[in-house]
N, C-alpha and C. Protein backbone atom coordinates (compact mmCIF):
# COMPACT_ATOMS: atom_id res chain seq x y z
N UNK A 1 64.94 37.88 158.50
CA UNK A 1 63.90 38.89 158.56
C UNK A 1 64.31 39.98 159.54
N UNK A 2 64.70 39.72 160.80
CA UNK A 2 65.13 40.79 161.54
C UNK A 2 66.44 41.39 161.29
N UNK A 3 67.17 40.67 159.94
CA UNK A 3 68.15 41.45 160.25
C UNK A 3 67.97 42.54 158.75
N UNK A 4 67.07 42.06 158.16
CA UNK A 4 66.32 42.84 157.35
C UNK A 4 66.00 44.53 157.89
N UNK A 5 65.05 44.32 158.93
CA UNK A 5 64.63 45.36 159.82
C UNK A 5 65.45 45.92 160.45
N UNK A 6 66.48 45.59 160.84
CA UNK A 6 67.75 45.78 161.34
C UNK A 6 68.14 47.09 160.48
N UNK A 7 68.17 46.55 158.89
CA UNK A 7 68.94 46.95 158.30
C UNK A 7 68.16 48.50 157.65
N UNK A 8 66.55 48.43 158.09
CA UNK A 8 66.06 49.61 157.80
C UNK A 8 65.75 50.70 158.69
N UNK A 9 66.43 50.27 159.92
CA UNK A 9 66.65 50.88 161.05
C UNK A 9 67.92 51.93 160.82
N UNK A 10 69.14 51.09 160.44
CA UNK A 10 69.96 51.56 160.37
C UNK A 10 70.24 52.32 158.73
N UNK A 11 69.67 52.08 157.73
CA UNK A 11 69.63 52.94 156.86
C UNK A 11 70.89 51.76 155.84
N UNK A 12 70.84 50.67 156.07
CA UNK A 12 72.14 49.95 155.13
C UNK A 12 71.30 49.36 153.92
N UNK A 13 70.84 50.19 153.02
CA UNK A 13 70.49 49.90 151.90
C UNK A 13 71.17 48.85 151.28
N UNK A 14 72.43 49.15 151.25
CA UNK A 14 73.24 47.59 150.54
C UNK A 14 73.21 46.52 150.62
N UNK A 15 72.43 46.18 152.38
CA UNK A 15 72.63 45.18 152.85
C UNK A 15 71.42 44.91 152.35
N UNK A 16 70.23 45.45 152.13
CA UNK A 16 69.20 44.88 151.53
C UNK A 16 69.05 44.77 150.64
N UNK A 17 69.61 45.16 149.48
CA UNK A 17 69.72 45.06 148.04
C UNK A 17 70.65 43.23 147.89
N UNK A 18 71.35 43.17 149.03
CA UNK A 18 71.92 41.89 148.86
C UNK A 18 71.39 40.74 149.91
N UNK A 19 69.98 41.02 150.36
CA UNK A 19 69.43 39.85 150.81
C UNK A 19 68.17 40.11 150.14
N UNK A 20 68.22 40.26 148.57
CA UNK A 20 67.03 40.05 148.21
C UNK A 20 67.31 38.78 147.04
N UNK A 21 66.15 38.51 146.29
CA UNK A 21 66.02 37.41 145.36
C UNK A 21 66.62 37.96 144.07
N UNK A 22 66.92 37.02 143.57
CA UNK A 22 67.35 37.48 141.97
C UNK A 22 66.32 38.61 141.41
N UNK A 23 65.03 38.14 141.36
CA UNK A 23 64.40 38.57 140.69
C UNK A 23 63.74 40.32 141.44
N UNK A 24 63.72 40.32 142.77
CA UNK A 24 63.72 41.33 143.17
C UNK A 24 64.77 42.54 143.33
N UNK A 25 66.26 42.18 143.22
CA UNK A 25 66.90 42.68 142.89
C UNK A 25 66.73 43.91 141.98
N UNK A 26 66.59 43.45 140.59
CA UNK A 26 66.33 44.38 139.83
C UNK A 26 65.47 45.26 140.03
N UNK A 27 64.72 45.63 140.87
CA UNK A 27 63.94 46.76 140.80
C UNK A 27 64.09 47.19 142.30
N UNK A 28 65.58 46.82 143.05
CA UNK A 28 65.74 47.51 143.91
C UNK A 28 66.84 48.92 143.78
N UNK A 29 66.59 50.20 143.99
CA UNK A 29 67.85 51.44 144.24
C UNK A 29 68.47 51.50 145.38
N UNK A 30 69.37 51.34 145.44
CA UNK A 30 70.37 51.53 146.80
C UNK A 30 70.20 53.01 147.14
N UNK A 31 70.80 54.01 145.73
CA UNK A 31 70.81 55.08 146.01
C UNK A 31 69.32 56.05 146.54
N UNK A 32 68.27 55.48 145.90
CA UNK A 32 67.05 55.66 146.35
C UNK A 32 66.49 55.64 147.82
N UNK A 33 66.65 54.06 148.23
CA UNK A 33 66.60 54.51 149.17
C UNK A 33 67.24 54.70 150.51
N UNK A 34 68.51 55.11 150.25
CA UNK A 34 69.80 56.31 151.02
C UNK A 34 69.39 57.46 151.14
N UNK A 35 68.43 58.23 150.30
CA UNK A 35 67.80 59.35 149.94
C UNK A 35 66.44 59.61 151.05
N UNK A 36 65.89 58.55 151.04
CA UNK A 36 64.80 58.55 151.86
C UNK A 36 64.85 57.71 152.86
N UNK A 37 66.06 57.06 153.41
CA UNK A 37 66.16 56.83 154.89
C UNK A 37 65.96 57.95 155.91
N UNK A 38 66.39 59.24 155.75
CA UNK A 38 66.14 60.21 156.96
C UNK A 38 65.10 60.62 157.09
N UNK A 39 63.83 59.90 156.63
CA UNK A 39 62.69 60.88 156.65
C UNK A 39 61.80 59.54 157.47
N UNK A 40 62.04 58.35 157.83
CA UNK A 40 61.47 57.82 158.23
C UNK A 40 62.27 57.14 159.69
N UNK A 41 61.47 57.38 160.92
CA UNK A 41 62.10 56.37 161.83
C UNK A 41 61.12 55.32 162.43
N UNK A 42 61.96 54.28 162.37
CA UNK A 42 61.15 52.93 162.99
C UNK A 42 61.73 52.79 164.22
N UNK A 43 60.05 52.37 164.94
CA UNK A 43 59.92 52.21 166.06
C UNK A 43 59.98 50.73 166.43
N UNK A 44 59.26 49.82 166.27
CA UNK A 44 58.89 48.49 166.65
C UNK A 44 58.62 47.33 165.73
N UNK A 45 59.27 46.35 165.73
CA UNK A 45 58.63 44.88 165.43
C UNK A 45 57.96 44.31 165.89
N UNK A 46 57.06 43.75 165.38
CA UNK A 46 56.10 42.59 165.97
C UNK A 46 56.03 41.75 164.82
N UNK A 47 56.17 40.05 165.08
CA UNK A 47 56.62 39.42 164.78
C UNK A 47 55.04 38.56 164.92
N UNK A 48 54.34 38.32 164.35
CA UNK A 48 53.05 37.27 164.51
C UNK A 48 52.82 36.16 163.88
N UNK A 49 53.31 35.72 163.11
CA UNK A 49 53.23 34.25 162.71
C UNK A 49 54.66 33.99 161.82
N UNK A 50 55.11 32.71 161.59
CA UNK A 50 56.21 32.37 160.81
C UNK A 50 55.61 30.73 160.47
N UNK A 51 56.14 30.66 159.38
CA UNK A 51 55.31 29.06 158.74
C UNK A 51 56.78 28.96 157.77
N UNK A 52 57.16 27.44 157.98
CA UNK A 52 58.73 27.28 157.17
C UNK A 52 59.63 27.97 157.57
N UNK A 53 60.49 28.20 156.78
CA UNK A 53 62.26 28.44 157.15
C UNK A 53 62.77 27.91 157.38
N UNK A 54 62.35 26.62 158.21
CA UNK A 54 63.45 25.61 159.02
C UNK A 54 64.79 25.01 158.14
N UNK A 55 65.60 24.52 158.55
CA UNK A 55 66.66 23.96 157.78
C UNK A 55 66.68 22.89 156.45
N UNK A 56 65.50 22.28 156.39
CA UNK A 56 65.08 21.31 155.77
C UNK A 56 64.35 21.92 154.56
N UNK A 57 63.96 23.22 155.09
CA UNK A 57 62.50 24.13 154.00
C UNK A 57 63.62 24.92 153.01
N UNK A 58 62.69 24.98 151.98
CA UNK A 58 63.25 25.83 150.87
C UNK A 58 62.45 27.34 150.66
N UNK A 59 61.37 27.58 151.66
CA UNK A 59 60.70 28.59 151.43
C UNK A 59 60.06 28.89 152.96
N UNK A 60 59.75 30.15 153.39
CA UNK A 60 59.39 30.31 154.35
C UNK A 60 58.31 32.06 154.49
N UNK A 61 57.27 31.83 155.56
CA UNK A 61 56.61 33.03 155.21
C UNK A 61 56.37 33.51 156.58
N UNK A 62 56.78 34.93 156.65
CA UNK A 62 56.65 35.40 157.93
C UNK A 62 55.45 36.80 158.44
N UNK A 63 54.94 36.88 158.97
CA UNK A 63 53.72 37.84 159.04
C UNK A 63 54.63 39.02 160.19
N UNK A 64 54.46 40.16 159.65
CA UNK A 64 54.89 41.03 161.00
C UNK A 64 54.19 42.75 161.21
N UNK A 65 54.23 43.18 162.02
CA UNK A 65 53.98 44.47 161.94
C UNK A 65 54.86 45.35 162.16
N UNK A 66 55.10 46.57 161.80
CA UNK A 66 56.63 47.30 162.47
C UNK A 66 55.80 48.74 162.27
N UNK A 67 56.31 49.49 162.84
CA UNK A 67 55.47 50.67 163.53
C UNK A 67 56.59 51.63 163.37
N UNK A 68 56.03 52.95 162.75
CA UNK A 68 57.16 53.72 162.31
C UNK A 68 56.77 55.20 162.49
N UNK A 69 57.41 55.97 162.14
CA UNK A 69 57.04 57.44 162.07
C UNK A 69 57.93 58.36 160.73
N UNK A 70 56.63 58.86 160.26
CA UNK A 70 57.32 59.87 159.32
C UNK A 70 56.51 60.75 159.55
N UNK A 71 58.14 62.22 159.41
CA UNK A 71 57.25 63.46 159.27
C UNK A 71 56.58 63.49 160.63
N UNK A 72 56.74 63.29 161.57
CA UNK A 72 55.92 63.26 162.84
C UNK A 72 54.61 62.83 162.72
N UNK A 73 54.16 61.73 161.81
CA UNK A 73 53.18 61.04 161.48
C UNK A 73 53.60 59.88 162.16
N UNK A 74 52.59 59.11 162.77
CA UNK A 74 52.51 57.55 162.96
C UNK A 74 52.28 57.29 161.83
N UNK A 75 52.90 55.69 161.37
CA UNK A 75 52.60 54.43 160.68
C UNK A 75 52.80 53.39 160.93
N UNK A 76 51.99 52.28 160.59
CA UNK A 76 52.06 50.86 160.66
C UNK A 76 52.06 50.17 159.05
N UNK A 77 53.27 49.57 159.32
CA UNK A 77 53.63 48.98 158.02
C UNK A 77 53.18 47.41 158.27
N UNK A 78 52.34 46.19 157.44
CA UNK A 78 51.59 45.11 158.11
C UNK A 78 52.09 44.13 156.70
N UNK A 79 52.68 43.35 156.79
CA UNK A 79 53.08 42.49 155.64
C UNK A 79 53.35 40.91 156.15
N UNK A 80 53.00 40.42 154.84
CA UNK A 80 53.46 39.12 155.15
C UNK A 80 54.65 38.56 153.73
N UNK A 81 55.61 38.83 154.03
CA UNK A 81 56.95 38.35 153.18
C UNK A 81 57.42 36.77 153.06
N UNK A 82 57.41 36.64 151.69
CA UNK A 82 57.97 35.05 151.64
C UNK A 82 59.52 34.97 151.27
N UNK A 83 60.32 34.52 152.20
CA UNK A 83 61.82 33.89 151.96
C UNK A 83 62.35 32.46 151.32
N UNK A 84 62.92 33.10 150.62
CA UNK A 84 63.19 31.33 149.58
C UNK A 84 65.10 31.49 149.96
N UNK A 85 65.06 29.79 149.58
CA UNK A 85 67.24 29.34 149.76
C UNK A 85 67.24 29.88 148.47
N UNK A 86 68.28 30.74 148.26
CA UNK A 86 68.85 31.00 147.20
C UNK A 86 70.45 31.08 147.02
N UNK A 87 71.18 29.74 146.42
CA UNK A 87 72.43 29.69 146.71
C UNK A 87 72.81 29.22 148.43
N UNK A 88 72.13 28.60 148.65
CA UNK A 88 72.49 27.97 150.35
C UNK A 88 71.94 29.31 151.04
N UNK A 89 71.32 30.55 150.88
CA UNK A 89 71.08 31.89 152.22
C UNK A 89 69.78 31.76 152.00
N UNK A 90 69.30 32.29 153.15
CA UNK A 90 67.84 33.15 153.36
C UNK A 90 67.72 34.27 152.10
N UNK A 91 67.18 34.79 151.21
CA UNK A 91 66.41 35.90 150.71
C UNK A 91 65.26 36.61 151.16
N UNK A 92 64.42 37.44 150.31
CA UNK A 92 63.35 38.48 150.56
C UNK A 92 63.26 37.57 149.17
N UNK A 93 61.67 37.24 148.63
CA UNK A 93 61.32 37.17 147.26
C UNK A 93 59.95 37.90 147.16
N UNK A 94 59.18 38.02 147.65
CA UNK A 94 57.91 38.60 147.46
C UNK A 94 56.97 38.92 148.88
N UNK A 95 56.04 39.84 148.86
CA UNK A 95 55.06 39.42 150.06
C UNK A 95 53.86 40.62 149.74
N UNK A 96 53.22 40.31 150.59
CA UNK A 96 51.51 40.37 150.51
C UNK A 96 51.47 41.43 151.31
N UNK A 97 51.31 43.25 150.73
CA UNK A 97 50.65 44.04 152.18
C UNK A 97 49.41 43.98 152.51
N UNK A 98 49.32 44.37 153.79
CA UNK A 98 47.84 44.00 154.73
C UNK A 98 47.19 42.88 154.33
N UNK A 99 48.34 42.24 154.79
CA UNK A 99 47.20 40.60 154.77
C UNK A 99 45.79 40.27 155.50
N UNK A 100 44.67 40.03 155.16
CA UNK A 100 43.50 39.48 155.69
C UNK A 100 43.58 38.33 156.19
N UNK A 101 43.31 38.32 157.35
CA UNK A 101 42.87 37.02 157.86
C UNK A 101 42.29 36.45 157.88
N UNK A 102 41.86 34.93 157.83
CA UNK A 102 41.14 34.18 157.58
C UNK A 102 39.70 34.09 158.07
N UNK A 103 38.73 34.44 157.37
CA UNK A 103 37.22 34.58 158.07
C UNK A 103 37.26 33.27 159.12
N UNK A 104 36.80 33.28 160.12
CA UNK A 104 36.70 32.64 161.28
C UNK A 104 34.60 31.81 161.00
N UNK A 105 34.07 30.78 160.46
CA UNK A 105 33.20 30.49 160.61
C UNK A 105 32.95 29.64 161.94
N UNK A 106 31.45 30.51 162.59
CA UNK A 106 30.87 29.62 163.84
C UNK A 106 30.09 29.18 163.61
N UNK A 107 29.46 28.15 164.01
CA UNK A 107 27.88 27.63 163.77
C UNK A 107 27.17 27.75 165.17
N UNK A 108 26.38 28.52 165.39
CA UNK A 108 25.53 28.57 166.61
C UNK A 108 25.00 27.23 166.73
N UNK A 109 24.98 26.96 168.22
CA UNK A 109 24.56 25.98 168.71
C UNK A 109 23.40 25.71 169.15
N UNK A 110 21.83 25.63 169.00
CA UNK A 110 20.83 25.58 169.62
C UNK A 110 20.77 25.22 170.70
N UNK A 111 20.08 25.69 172.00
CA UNK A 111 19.61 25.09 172.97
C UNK A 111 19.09 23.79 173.49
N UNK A 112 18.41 22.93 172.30
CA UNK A 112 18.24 22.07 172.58
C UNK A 112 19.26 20.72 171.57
N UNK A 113 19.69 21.10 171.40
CA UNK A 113 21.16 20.48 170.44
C UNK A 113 21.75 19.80 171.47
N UNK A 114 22.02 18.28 170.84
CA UNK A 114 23.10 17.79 171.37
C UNK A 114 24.67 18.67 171.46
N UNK A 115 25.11 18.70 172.57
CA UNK A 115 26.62 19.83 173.27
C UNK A 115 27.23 19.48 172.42
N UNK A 116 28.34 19.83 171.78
CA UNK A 116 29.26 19.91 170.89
C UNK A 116 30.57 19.31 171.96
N UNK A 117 30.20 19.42 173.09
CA UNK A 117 31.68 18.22 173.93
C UNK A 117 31.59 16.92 174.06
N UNK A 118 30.39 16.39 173.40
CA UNK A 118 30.20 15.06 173.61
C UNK A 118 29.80 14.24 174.73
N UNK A 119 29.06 15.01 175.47
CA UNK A 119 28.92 14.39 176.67
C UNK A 119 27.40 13.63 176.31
N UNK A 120 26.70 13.55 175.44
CA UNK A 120 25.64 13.69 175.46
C UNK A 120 24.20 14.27 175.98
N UNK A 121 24.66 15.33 176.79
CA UNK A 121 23.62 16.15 177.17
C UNK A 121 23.05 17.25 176.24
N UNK A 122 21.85 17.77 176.36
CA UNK A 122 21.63 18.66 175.43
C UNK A 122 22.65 20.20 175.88
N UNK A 123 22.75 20.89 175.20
CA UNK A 123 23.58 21.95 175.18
C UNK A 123 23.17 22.32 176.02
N UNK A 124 21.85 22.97 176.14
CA UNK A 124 21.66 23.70 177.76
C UNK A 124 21.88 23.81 179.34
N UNK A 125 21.76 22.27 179.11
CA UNK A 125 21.75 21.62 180.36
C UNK A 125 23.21 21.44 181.07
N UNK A 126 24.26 21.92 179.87
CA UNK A 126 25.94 21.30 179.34
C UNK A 126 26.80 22.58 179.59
N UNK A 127 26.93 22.12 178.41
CA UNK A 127 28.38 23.88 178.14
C UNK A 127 27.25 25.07 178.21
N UNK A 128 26.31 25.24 177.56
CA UNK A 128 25.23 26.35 177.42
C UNK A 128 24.79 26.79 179.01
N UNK A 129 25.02 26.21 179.68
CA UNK A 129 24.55 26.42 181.02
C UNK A 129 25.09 28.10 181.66
């Protein structure tokens, strides 16, 4: 993945046309985008979650943000990309822009509710305090 970013830093289209998947391949242009490397510069990675890849995995998914500028415009580019073994290497095969995160459900706790730490006190008297 970073050497992915690496590689759109530096404008090596080739190198990304050859760490992609079979199937993404085909609808990648080298010459394309050689054309429109000078109009964009990247600033930053951020790197926020990774699930798989390890040596044992055949698929892996990485969440990141990278922060860029075109045209003297800010942008934030926000994806989450999945890498599959293809032929023994890492690939690019697909990924998700602006991923949503997972709704977070709370359940309010009443005041007079047994505490949710188990102490058996009522909440108020407890953590609610």
């Amino acid at each position: 993945m970073r050497s992915r970013y690496s590689a759109h830093v530096l404008g090596k289209g080739q190198y990304l046309a050859d760490t992609l998947s079979a199937r993404q391949r085909a609808d990648f242009d080298v010459a394309e985008f050689d054309a429109a490397f000078g109009q964009v510069k990247w600033l930053n990675l951020d790197v926020r979650a990774i699930a798989g890849g390890g040596p044992s995995d055949d698929t892996g998914t990485i969440e990141f943000i990278a922060r860029f500028r075109e045209r003297n415009s800010p942008g934030v580019h926000h994806e989450l990309s999945t890498f599959i073994r293809e032929d023994g290497r890492w690939v690019f095969d697909d990924c998700i822009m602006n991923p949503k995160q997972e709704t977070r459900r709370v359940e309010k706790v009443g005041r007079n509710a047994p505490c949710p730490c188990g102490s058996g006190k009522k909440y108020k008297k407890c953590c609610g305090a």
